[in-house]
C-alpha atoms as a PDB file:
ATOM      1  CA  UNK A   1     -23.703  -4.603  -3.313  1.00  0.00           C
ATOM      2  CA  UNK A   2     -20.543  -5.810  -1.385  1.00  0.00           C
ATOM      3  CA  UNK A   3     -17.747  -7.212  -2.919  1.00  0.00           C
ATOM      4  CA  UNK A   4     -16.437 -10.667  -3.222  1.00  0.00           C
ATOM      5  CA  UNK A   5     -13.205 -10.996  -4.292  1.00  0.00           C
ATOM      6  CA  UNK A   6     -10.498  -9.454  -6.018  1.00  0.00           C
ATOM      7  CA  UNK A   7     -11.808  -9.595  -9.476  1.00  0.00           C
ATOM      8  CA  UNK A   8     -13.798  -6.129  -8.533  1.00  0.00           C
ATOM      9  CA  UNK A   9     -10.378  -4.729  -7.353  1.00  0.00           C
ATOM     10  CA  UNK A  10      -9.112  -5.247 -10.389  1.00  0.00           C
ATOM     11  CA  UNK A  11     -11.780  -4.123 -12.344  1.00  0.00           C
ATOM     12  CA  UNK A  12     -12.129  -0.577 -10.383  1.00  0.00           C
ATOM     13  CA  UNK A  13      -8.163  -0.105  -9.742  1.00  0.00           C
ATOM     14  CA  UNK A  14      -7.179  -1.054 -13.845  1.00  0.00           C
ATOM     15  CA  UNK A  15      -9.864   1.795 -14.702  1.00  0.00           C
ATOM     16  CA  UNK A  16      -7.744   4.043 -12.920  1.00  0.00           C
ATOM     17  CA  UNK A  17      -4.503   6.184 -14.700  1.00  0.00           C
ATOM     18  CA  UNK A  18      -1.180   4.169 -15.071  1.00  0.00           C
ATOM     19  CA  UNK A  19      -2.378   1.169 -12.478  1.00  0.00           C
ATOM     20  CA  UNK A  20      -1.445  -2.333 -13.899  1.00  0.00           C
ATOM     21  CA  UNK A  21      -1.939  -5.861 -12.644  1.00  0.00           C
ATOM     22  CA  UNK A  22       0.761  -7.637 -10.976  1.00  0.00           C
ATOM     23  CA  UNK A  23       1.558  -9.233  -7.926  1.00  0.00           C
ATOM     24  CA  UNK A  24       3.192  -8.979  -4.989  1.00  0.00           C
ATOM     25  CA  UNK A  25       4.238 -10.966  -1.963  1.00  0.00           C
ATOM     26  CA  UNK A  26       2.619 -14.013  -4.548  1.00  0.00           C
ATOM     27  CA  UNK A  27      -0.319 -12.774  -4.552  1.00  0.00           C
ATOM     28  CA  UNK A  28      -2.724 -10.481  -6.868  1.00  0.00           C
ATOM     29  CA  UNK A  29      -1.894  -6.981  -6.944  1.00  0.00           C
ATOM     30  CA  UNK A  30      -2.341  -3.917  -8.475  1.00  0.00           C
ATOM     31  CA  UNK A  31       0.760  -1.495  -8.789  1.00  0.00           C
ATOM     32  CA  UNK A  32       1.461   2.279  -9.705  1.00  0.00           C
ATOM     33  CA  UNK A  33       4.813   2.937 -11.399  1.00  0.00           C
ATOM     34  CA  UNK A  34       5.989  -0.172  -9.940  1.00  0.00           C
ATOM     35  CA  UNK A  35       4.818   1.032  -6.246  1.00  0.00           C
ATOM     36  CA  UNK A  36       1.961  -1.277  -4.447  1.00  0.00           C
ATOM     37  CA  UNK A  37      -1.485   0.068  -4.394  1.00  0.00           C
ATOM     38  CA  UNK A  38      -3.429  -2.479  -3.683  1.00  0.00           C
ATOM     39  CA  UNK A  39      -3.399  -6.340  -3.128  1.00  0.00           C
ATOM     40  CA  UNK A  40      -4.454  -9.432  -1.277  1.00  0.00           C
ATOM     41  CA  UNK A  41      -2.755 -10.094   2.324  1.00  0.00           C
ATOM     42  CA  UNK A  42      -0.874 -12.888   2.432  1.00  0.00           C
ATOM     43  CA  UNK A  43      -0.120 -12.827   6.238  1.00  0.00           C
ATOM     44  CA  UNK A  44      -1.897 -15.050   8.182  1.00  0.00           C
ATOM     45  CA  UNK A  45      -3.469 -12.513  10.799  1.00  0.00           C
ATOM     46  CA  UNK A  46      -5.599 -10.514   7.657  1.00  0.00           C
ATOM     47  CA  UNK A  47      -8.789 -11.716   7.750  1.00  0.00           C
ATOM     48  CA  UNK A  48      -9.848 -14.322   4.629  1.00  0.00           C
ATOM     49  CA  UNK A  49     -11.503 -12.302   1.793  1.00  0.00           C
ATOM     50  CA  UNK A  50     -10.028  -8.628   2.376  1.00  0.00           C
ATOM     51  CA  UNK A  51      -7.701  -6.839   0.746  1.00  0.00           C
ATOM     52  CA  UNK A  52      -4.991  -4.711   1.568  1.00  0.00           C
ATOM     53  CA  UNK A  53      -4.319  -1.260   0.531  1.00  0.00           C
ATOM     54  CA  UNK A  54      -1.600   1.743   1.019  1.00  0.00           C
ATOM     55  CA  UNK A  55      -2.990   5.110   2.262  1.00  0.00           C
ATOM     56  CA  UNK A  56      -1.601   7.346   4.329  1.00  0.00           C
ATOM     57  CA  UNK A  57      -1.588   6.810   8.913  1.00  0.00           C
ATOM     58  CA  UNK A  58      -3.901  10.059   9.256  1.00  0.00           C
ATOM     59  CA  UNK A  59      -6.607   8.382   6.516  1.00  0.00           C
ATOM     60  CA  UNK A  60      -6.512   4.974   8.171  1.00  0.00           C
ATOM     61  CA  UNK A  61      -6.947   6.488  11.657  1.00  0.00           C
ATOM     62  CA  UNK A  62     -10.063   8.018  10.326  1.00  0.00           C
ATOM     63  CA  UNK A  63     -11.439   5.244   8.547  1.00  0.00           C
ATOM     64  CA  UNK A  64     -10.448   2.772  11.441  1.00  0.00           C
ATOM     65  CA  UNK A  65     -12.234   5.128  13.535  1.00  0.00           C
ATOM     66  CA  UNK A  66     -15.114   5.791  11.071  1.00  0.00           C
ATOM     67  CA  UNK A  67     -15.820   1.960   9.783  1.00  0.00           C
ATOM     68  CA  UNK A  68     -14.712  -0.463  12.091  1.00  0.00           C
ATOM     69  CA  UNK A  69     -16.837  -2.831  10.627  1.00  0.00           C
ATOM     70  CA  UNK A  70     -15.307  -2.188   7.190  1.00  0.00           C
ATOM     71  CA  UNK A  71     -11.615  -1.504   8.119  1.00  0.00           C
ATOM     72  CA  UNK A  72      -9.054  -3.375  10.517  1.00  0.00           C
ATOM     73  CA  UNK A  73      -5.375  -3.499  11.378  1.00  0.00           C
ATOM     74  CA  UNK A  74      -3.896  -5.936  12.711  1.00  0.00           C
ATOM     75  CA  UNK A  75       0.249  -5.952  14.552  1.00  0.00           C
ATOM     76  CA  UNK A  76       1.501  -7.149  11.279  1.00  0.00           C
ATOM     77  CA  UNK A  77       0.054  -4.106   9.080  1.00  0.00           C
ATOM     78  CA  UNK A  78       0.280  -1.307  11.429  1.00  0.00           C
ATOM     79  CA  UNK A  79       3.408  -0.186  10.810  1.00  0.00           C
ATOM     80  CA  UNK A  80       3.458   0.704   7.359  1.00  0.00           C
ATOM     81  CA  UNK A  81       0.683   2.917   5.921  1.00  0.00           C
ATOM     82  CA  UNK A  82      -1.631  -0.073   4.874  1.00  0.00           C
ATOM     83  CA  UNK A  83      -5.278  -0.415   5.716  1.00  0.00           C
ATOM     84  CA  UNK A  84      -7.487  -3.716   5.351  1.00  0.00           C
ATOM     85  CA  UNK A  85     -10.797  -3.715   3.990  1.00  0.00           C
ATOM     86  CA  UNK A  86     -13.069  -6.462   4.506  1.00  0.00           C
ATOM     87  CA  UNK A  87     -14.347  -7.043   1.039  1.00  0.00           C
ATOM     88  CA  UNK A  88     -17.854  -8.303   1.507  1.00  0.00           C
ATOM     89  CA  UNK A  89     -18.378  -5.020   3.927  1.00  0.00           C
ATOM     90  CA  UNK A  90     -17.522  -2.757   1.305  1.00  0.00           C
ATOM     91  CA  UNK A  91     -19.471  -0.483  -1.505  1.00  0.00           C
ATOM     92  CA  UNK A  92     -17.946  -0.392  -4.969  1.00  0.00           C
ATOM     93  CA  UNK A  93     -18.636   3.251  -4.389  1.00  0.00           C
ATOM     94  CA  UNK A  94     -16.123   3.089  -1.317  1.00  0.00           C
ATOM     95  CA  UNK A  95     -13.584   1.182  -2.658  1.00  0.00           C
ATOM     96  CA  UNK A  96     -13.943   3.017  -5.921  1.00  0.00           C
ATOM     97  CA  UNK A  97     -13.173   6.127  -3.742  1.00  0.00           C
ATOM     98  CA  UNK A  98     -10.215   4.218  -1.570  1.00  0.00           C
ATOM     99  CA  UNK A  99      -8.552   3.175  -4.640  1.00  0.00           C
ATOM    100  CA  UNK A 100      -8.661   6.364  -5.977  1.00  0.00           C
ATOM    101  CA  UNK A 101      -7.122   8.013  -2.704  1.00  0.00           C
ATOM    102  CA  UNK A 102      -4.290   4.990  -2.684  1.00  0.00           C
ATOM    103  CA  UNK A 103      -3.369   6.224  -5.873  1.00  0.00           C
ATOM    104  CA  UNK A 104      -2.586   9.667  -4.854  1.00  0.00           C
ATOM    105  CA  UNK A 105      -0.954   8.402  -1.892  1.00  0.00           C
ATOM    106  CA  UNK A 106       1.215   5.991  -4.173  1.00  0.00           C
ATOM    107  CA  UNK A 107       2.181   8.859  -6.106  1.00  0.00           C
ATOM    108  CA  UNK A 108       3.083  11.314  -3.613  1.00  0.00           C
ATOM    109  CA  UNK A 109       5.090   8.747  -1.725  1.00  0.00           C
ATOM    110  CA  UNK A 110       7.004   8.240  -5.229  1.00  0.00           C
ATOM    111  CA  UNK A 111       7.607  11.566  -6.250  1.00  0.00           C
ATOM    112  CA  UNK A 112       8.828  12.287  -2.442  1.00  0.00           C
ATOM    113  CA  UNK A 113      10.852   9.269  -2.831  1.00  0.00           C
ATOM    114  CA  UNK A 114      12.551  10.312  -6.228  1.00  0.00           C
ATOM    115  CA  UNK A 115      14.128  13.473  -4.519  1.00  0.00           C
ATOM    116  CA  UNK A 116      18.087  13.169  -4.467  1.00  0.00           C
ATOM    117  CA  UNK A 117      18.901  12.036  -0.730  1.00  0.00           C
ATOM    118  CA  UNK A 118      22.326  13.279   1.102  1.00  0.00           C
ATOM    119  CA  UNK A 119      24.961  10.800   0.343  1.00  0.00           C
ATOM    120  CA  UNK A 120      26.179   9.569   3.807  1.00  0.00           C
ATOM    121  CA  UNK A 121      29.395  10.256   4.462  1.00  0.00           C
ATOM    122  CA  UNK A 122      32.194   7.470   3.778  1.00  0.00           C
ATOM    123  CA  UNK A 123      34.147   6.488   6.812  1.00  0.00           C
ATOM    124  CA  UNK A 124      37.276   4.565   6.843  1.00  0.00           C
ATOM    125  CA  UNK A 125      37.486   4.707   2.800  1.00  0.00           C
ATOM    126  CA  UNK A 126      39.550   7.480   1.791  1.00  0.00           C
ATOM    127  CA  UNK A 127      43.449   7.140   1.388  1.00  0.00           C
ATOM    128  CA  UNK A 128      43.801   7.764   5.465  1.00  0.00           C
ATOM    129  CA  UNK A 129      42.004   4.553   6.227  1.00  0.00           C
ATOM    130  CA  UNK A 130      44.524   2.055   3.981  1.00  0.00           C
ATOM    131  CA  UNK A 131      47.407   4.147   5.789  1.00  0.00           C
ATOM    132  CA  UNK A 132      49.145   1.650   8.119  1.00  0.00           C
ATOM    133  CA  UNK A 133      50.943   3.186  11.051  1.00  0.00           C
END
């Protein structure tokens, strides 16, 4: 059974721990401590009825390389760690499964992304920069 449109998304991803309906870019999304997981493209080179979803550059390779008649790129998405799916191509079991792996990626970008960072280095602020000579 392939899926249609983003109503199955929902359904799947809103089973899933902590995942809650929103949007992003405009459009329907589904979001993981405030962090995308999931949602419909909104740039014009995505293919109508797919979806787009974070995973990581080594997963996409392999499902790019895997599916080709199920997942795509395009120049706008391939920078980021994003894969599209063409719905209608898809098994619930699949995107059960990719939703499931977007998750984890979601929340090991997150928890990665909550370390402290360095703070950079202030130049031209301290009392030697207001000095006149």
């Amino acid at each position: 059974m392939s899926i249609q449109n983003f109503e199955t998304v929902r359904e799947l991803g809103l089973a899933m721990p902590g995942v809650v309906n929103d949007t992003a870019f405009g459009a329907s999304a589904l979001k993981l401590n405030g962090k995308l997981v999931a949602c419909v493209p909104t740039n014009k080179s995505a293919e109508a009825n797919s979806l787009v979803v974070q995973i990581d550059l080594e997963h996409r390779a392999e499902l790019l390389r895997q599916q080709p008649d199920v997942y795509y790129i395009t120049d706008h998405y391939a920078p980021h760690p994003t894969v599209l799916v063409r719905l209608p191509k898809i098994t619930r079991t699949d995107l059960k499964e990719l939703l499931h792996d977007a998750c984890r990626f979601v929340a090991s970008s997150a928890s990665s992304a909550s370390r402290p960072a360095k703070r950079p280095k202030r130049v031209g602020r301290g009392p030697a920069a207001r000095r006149k000579p």
